[in-house]
N, C-alpha and C. Protein backbone atom coordinates (compact mmCIF):
# COMPACT_ATOMS: atom_id res chain seq x y z
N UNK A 1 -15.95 45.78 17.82
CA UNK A 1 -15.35 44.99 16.76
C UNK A 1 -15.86 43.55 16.80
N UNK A 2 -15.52 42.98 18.06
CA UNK A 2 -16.03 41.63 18.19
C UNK A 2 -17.17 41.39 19.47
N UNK A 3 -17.98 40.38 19.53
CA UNK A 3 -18.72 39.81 21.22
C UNK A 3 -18.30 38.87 21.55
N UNK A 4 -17.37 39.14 22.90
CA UNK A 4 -17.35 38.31 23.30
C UNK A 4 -17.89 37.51 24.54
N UNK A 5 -18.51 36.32 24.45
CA UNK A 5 -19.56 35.54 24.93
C UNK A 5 -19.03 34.79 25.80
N UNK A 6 -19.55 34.92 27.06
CA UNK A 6 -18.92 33.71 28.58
C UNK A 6 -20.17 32.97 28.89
N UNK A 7 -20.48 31.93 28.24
CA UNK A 7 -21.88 31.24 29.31
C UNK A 7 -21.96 30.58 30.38
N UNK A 8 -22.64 31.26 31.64
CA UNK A 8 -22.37 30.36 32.90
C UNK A 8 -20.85 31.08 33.59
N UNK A 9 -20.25 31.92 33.19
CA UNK A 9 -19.06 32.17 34.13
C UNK A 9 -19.17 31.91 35.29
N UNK A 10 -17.85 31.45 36.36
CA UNK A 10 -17.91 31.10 37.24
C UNK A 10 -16.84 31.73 38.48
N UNK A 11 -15.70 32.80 37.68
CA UNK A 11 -15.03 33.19 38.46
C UNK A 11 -14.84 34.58 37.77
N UNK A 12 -14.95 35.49 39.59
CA UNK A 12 -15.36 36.99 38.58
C UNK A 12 -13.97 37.58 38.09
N UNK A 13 -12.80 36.74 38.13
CA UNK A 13 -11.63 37.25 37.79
C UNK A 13 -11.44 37.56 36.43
N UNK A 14 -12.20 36.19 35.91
CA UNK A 14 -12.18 35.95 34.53
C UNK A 14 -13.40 36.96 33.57
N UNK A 15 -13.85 37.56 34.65
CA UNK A 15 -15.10 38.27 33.64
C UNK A 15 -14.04 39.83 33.68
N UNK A 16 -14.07 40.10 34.96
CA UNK A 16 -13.04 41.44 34.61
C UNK A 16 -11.80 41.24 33.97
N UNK A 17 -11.66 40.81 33.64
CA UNK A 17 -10.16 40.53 32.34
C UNK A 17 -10.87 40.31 31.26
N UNK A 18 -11.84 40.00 30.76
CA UNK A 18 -12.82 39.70 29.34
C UNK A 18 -13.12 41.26 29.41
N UNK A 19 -13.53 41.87 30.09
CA UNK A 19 -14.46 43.10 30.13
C UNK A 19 -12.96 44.05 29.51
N UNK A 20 -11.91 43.88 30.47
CA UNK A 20 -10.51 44.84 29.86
C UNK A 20 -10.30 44.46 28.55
N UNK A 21 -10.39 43.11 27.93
CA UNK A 21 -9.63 42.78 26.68
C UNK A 21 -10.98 43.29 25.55
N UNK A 22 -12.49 43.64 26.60
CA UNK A 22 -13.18 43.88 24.97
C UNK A 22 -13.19 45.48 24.84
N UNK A 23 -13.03 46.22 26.03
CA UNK A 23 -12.40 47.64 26.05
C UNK A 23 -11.57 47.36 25.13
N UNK A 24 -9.91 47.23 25.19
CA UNK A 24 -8.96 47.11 24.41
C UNK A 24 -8.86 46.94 22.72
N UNK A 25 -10.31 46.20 22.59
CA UNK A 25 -10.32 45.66 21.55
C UNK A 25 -11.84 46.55 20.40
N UNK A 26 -12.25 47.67 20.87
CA UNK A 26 -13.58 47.90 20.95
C UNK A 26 -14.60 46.96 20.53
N UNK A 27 -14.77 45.56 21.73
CA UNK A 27 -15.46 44.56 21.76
C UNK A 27 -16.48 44.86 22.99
N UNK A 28 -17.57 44.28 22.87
CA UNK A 28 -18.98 44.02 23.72
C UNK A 28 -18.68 42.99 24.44
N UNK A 29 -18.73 42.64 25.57
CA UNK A 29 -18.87 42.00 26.41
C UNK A 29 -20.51 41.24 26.99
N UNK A 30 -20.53 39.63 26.54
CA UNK A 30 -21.88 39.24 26.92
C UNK A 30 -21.68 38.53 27.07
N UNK A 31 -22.41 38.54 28.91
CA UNK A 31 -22.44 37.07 30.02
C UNK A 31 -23.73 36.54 30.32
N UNK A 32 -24.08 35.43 29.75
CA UNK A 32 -25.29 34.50 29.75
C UNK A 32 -25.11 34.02 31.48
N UNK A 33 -26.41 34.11 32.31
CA UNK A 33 -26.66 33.69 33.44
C UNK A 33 -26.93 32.06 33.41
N UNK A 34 -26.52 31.24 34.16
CA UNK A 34 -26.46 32.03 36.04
C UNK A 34 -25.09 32.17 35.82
N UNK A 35 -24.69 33.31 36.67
CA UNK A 35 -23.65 33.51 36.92
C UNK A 35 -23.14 33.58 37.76
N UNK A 36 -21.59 32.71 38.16
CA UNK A 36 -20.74 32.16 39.47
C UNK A 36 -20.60 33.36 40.61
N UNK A 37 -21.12 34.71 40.39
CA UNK A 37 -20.82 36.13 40.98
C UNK A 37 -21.93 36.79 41.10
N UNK A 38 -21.64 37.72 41.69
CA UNK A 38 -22.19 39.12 41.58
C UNK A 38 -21.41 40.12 40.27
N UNK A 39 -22.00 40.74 39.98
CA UNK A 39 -21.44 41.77 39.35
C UNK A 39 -21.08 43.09 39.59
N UNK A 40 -21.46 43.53 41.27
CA UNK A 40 -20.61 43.60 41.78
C UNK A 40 -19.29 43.41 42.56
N UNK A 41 -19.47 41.83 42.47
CA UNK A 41 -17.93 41.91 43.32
C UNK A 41 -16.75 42.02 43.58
N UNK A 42 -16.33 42.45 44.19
CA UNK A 42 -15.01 43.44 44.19
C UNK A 42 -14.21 42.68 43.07
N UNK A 43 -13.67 41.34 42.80
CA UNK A 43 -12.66 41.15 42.08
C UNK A 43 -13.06 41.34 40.96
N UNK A 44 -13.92 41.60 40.27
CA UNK A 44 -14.89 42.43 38.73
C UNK A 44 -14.44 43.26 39.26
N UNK A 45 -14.63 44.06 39.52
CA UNK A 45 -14.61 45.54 39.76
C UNK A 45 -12.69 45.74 39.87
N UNK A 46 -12.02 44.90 40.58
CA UNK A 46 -10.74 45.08 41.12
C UNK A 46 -9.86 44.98 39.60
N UNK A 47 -10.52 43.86 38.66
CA UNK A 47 -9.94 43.26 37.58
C UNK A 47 -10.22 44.16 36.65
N UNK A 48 -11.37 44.84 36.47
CA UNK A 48 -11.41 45.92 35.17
C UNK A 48 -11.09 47.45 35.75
N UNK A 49 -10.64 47.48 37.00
CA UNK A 49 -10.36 48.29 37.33
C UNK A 49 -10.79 49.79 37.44
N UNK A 50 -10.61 50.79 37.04
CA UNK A 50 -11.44 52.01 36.96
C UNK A 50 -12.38 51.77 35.35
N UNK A 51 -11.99 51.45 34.40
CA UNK A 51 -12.93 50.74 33.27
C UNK A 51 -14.26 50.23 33.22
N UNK A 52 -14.30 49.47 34.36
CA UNK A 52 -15.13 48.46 34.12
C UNK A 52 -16.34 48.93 33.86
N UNK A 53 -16.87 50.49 34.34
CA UNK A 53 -18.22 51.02 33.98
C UNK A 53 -18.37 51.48 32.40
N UNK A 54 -17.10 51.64 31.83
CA UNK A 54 -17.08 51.66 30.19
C UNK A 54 -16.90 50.77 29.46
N UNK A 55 -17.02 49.16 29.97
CA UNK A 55 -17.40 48.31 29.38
C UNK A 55 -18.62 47.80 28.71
N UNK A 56 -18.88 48.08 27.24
CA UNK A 56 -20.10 47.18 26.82
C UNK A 56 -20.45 46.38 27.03
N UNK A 57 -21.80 46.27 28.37
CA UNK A 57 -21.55 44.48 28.59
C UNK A 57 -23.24 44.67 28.56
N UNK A 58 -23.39 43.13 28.27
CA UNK A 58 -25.19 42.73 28.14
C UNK A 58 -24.85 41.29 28.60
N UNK A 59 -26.00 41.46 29.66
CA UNK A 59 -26.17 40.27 30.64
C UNK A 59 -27.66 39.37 29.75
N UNK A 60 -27.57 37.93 29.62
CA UNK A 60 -28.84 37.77 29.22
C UNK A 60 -29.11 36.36 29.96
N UNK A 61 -30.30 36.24 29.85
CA UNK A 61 -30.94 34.93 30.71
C UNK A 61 -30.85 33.62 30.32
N UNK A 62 -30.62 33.79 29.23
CA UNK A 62 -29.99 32.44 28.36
C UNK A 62 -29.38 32.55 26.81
N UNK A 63 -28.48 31.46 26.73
CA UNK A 63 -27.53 31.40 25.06
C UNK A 63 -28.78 31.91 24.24
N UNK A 64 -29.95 31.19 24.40
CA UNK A 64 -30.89 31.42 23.37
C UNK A 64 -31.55 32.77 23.17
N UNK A 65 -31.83 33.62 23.85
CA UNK A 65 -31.90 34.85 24.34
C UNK A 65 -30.59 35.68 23.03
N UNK A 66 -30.04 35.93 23.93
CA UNK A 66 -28.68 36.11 22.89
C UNK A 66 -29.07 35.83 21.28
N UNK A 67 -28.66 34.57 21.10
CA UNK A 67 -28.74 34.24 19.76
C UNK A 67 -30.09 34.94 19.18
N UNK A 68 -31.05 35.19 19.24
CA UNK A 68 -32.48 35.28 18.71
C UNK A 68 -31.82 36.75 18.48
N UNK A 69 -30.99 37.55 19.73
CA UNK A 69 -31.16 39.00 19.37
C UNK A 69 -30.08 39.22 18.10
N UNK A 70 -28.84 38.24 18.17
CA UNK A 70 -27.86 38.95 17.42
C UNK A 70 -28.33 39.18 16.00
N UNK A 71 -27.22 39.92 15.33
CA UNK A 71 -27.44 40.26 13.87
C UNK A 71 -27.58 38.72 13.15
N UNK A 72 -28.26 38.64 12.25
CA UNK A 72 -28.59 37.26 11.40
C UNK A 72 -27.04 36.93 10.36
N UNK A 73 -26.28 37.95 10.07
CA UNK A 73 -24.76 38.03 9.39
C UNK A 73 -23.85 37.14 10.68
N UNK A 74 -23.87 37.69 11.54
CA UNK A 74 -23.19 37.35 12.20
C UNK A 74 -22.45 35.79 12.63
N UNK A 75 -20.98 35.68 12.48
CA UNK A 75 -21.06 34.40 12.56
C UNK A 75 -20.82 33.81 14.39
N UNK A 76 -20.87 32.83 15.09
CA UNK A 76 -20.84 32.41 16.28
C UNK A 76 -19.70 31.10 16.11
N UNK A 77 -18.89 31.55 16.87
CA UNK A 77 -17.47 31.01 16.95
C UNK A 77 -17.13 30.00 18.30
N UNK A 78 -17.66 28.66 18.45
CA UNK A 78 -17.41 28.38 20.00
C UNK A 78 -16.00 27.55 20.43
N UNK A 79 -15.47 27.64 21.16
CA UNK A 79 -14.11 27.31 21.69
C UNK A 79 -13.98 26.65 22.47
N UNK A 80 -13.51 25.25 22.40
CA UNK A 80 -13.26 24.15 23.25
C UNK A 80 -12.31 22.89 23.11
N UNK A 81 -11.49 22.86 24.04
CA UNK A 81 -10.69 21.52 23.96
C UNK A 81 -11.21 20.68 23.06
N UNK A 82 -12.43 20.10 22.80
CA UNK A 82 -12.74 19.01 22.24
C UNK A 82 -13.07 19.41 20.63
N UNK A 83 -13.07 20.57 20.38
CA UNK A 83 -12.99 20.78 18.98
C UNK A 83 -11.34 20.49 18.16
N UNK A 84 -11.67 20.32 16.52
CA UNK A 84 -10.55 20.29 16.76
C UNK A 84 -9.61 21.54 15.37
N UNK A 85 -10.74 22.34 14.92
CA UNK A 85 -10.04 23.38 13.70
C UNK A 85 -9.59 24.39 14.96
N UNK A 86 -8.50 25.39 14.62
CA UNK A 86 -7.75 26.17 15.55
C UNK A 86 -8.22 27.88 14.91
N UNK A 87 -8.10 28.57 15.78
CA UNK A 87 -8.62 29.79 15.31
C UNK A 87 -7.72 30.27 14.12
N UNK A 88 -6.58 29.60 14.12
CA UNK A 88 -5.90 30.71 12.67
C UNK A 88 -6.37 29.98 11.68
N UNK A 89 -6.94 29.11 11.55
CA UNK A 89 -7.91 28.47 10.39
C UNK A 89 -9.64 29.43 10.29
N UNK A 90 -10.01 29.85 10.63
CA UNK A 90 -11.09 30.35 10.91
C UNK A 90 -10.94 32.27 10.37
N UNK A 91 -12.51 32.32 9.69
CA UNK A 91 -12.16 33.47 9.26
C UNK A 91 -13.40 34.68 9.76
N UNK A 92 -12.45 35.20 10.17
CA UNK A 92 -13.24 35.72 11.61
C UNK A 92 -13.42 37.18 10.67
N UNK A 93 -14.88 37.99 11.46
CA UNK A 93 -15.45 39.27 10.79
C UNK A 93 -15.65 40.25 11.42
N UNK A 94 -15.86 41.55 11.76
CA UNK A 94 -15.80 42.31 12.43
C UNK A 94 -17.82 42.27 12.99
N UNK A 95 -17.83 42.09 14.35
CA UNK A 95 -19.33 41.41 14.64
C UNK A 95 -19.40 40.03 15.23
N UNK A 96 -18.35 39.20 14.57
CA UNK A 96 -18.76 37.49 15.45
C UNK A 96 -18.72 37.70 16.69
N UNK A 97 -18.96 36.40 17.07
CA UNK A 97 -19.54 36.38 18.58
C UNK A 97 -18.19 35.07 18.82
N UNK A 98 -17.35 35.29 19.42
CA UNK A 98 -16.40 33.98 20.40
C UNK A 98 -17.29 33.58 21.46
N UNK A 99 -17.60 32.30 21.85
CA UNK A 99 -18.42 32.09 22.02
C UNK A 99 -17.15 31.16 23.47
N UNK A 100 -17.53 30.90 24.63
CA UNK A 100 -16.75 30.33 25.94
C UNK A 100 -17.55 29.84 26.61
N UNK A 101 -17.59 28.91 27.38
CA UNK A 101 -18.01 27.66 28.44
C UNK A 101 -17.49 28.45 29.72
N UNK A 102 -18.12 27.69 30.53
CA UNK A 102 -17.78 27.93 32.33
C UNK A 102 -16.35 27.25 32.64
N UNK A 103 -15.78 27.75 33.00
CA UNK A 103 -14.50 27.54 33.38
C UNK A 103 -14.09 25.72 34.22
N UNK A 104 -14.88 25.14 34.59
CA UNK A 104 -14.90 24.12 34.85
C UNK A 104 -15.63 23.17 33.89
N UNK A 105 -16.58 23.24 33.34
CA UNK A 105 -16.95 22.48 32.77
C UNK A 105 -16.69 22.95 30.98
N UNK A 106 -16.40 23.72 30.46
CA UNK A 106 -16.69 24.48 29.10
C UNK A 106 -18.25 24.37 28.65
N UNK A 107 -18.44 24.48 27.35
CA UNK A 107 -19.25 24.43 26.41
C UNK A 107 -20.05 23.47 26.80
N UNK A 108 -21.85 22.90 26.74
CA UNK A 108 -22.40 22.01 26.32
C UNK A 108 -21.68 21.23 25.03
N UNK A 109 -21.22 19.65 25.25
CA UNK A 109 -21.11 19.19 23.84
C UNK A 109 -21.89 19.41 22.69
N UNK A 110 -23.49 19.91 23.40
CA UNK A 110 -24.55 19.93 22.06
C UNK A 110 -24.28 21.48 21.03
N UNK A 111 -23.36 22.10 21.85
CA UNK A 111 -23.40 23.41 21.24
C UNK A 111 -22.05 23.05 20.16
N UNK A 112 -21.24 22.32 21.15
CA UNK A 112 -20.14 21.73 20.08
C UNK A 112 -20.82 21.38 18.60
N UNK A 113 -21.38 20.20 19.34
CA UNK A 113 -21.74 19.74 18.01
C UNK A 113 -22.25 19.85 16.69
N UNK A 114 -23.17 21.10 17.41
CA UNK A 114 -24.02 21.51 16.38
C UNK A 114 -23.17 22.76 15.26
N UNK A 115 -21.74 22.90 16.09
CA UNK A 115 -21.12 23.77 15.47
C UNK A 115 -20.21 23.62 14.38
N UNK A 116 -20.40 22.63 13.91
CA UNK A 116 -19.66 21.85 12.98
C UNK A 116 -17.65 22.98 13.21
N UNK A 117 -17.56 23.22 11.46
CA UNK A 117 -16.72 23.91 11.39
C UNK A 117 -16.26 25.12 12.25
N UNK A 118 -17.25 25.82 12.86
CA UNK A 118 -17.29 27.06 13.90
C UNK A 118 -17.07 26.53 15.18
N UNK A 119 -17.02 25.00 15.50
CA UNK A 119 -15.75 25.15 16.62
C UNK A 119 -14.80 24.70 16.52
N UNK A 120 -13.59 25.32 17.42
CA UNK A 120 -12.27 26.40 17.38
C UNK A 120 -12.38 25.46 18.75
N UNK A 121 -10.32 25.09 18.35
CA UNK A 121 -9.65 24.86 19.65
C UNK A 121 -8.54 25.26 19.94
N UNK A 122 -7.71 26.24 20.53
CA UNK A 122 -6.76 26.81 20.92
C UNK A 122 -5.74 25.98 20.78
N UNK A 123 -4.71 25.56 19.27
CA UNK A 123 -3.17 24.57 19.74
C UNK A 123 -2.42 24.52 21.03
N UNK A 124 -2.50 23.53 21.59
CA UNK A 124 -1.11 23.03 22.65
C UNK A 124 -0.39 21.80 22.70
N UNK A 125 0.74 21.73 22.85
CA UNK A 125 1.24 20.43 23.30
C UNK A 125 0.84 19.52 23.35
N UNK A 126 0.67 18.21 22.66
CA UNK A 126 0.17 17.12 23.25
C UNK A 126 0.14 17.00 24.56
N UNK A 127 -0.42 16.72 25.48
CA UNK A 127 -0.33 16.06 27.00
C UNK A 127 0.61 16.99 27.89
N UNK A 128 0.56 18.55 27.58
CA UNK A 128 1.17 19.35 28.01
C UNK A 128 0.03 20.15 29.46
N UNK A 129 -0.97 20.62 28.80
CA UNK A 129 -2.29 20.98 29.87
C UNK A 129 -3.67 20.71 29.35
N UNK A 130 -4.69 19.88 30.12
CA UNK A 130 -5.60 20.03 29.44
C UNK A 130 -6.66 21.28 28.93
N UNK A 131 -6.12 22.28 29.56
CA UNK A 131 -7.31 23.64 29.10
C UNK A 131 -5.48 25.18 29.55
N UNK A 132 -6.50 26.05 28.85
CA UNK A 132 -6.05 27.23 28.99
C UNK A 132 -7.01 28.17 30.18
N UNK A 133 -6.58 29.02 30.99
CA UNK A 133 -7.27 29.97 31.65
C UNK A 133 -8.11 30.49 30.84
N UNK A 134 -9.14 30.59 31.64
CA UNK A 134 -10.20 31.11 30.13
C UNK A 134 -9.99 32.92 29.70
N UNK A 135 -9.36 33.77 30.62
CA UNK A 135 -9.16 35.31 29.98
C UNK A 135 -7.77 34.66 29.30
N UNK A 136 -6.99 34.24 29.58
CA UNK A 136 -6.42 33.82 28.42
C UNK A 136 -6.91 33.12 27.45
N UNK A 137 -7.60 32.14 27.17
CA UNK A 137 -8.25 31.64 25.63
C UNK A 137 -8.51 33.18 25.47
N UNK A 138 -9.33 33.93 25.81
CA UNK A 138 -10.16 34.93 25.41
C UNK A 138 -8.94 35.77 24.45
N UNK A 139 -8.13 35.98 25.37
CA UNK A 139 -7.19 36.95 24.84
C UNK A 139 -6.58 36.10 23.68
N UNK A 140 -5.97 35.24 23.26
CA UNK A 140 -5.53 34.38 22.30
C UNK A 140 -6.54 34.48 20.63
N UNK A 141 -7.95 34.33 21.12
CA UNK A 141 -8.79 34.31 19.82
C UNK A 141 -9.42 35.21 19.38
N UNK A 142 -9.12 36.37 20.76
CA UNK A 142 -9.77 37.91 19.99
C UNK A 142 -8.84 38.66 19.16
N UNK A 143 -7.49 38.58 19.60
CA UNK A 143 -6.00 38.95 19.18
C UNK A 143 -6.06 38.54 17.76
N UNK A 144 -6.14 37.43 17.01
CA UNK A 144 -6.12 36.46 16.20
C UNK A 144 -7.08 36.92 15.65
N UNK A 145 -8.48 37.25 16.00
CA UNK A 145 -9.50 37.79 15.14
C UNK A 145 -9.06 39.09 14.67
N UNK A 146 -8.95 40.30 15.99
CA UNK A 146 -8.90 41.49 15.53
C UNK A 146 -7.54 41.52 14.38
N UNK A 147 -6.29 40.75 14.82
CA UNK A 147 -4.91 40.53 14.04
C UNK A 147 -6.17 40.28 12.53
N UNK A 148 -6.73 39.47 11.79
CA UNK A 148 -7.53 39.52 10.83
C UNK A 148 -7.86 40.66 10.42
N UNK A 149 -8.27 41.61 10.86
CA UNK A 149 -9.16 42.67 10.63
C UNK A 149 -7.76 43.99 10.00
N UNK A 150 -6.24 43.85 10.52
CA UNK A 150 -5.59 44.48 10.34
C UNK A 150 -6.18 45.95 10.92
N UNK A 151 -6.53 46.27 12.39
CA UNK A 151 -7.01 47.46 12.66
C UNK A 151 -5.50 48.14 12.84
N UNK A 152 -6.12 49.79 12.82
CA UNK A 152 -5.23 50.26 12.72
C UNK A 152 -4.29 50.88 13.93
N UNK A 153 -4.83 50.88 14.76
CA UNK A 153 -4.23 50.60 15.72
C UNK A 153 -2.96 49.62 16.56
């Protein structure tokens, strides 16, 4: 339904919980290197649990890599504190790509930037937290997308 995109991940907790929510969601899973792990290591493996080998996932060597392959329709959705339209403003298609930063640092600003309207920042509290766990963002803007799509499920 959707790709969803981790560049640079850094904790394998957060990749096996992306990998369950794009199972869940019949979403692709794609992690741009270097990456904070192995892909084997146990907490991937512990976090997607018996799944994790029926996860669609494509590893690639860089954002740019990626981008060159996806469909040319396709739109690329990136998500960061410093943006400031929220995903229920955004009109999401069956195919975009959510697009996520490394858990410590997020997104390049240049990817921000260049994303005009297509970046998306998760509402919170004023001065409540500065970021969300990132399998949670994940889960928040795929929900919200697929919720769009009205699947039937």
């Amino acid at each position: 339904m959707f790709n969803i995109v981790l560049i640079e991940p850094e904790i394998p907790h957060n990749a096996g919980a992306a990998g369950r929510l794009a199972l869940a969601t019949d979403s692709q899973l794609h992690l741009v290197e270097p990456l904070g792990f192995s892909l084997e290591d146990k907490h991937v493996r512990r976090t997607g649990l018996d799944y994790w080998q029926d996860v669609k996932l494509h590893v690639w060597k860089s954002f740019d890599e990626l981008r060159n392959a996806a469909d040319p329709s396709a739109k690329f959705w990136f998500l960061s504190t410093k943006a400031t339209a929220s995903p229920w403003q955004a009109g999401f298609q069956p195919g975009d790509y959510l697009v996520f930063g490394r858990e410590t640092k997020g997104l390049p600003e240049s990817l921000i930037a260049a994303a005009g309207e297509n970046a998306l920042r998760i509402p919170m509290v004023p001065g409540s937290t500065r970021s969300l766990n990132l399998s949670t963002a994940i889960a928040i803007v795929l929900y919200e997308a697929a919720r769009q799509q009205n699947p039937p499920w």
